[in-house]
Protein backbone atom coordinates (compact mmCIF):
# COMPACT_ATOMS: atom_id res chain seq x y z
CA UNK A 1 164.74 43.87 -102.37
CA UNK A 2 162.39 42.80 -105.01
CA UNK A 3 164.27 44.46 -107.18
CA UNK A 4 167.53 42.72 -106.65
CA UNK A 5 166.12 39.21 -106.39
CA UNK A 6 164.73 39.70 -109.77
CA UNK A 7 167.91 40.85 -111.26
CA UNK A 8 169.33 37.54 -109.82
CA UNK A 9 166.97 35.10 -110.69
CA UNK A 10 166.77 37.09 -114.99
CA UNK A 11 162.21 37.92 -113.74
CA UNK A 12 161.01 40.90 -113.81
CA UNK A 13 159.71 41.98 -110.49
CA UNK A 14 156.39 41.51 -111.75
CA UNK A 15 156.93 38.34 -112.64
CA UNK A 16 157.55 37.65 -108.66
CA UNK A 17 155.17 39.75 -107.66
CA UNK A 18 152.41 38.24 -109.12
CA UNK A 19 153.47 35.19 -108.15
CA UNK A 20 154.04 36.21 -104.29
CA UNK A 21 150.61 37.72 -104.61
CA UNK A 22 149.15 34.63 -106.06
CA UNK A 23 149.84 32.32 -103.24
CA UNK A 24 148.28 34.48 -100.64
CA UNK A 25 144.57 32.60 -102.57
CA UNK A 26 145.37 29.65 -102.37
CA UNK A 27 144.71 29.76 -98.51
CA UNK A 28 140.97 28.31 -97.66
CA UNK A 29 139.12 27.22 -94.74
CA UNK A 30 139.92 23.89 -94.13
CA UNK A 31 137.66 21.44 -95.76
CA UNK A 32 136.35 23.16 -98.16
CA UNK A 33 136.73 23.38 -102.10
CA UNK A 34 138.03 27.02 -102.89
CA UNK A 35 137.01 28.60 -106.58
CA UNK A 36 139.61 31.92 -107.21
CA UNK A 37 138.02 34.09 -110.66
CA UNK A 38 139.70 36.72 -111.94
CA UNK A 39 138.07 40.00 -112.34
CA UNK A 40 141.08 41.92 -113.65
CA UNK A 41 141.06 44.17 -116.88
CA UNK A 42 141.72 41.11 -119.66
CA UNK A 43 139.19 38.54 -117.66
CA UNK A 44 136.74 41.68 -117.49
CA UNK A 45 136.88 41.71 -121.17
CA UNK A 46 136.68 38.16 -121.97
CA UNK A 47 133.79 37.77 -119.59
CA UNK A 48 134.47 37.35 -116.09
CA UNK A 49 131.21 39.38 -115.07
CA UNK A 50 128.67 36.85 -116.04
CA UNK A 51 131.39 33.98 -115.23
CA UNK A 52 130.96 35.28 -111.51
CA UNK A 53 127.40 35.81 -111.40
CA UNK A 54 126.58 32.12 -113.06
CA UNK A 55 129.22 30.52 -110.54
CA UNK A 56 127.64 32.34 -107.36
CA UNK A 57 124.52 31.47 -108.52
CA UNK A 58 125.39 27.49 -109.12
CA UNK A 59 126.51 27.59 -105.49
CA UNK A 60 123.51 29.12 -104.05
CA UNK A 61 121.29 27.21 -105.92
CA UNK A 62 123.08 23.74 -105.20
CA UNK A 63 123.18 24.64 -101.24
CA UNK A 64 127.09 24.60 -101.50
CA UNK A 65 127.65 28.35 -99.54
CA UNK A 66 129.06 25.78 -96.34
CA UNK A 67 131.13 23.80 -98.55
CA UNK A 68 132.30 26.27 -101.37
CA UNK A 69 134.46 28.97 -100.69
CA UNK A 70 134.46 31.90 -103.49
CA UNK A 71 137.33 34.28 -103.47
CA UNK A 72 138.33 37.10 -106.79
CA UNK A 73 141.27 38.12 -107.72
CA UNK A 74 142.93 41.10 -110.29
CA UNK A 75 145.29 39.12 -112.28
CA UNK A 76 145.94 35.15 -112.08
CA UNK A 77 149.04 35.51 -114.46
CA UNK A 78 147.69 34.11 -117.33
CA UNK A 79 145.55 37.19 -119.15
CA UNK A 80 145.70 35.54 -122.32
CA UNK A 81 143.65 32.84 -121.44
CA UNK A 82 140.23 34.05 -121.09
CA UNK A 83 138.60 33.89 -117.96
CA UNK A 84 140.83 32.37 -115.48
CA UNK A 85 139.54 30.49 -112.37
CA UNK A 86 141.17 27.95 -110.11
CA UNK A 87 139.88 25.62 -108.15
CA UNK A 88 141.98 24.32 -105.04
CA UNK A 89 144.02 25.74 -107.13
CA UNK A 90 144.36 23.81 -110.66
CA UNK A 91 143.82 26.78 -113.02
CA UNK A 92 140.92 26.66 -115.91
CA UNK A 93 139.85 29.24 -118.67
CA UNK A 94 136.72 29.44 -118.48
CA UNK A 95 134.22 30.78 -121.20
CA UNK A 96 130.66 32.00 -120.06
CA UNK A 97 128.85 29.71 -122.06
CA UNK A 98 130.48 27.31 -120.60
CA UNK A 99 129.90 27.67 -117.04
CA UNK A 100 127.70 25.04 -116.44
CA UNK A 101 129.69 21.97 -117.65
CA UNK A 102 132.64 23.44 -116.21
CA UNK A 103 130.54 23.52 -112.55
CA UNK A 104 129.33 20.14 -113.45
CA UNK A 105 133.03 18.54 -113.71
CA UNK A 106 135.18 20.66 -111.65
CA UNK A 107 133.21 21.22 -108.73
CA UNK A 108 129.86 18.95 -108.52
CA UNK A 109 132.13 15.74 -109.51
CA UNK A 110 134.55 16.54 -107.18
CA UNK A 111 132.89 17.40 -103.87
């Protein structure tokens, strides 16, 4: 079935795939901010270890475990990027020196 709605729509069946796939993390507890990282092969090499570990740690350390829910992912679609991570969806690259400011403004400001 994939196969034919791709040929109808001109995506590959990736391309819906990944997308079907994709929407299955945006679900979260309600009421609480929701921070997707991707740990597939391209975010792997641009960094998404320490990404990970820093944003786990920012939570822990800020007492945000009840109001922060962390989820990973293999591919967010966008390889190229760097380090992807969403939060409540609204995608970022993020670079692992820059974990900090992006915690600050994405996720501190906005809870």
């Amino acid at each position: 079935m994939v196969n034919r709605i791709s040929e109808l729509l001109g995506f590959t069946k990736y391309d819906i795939l990944i997308e079907d796939y994709s929407n299955i993390y945006n679900l979260k507890r309600e009421g609480n901010m929701k921070i997707t990282m991707c740990i597939g092969s391209s975010c792997h090499v641009h960094g998404s270890r320490p990404v990970v570990e820093q944003i786990q740690k920012l939570v822990e350390d800020h007492g945000l475990q009840d109001k922060v829910e962390l989820a990973s992912t293999f591919c967010m679609g966008k390889c190229r990027q760097g380090v992807c991570v969403t939060v409540d969806g609204e995608f970022h690259s993020v670079k692992p020196d820059e974990v900090n400011e992006f915690f600050e403004e994405y996720v501190l400001k906005a809870l």
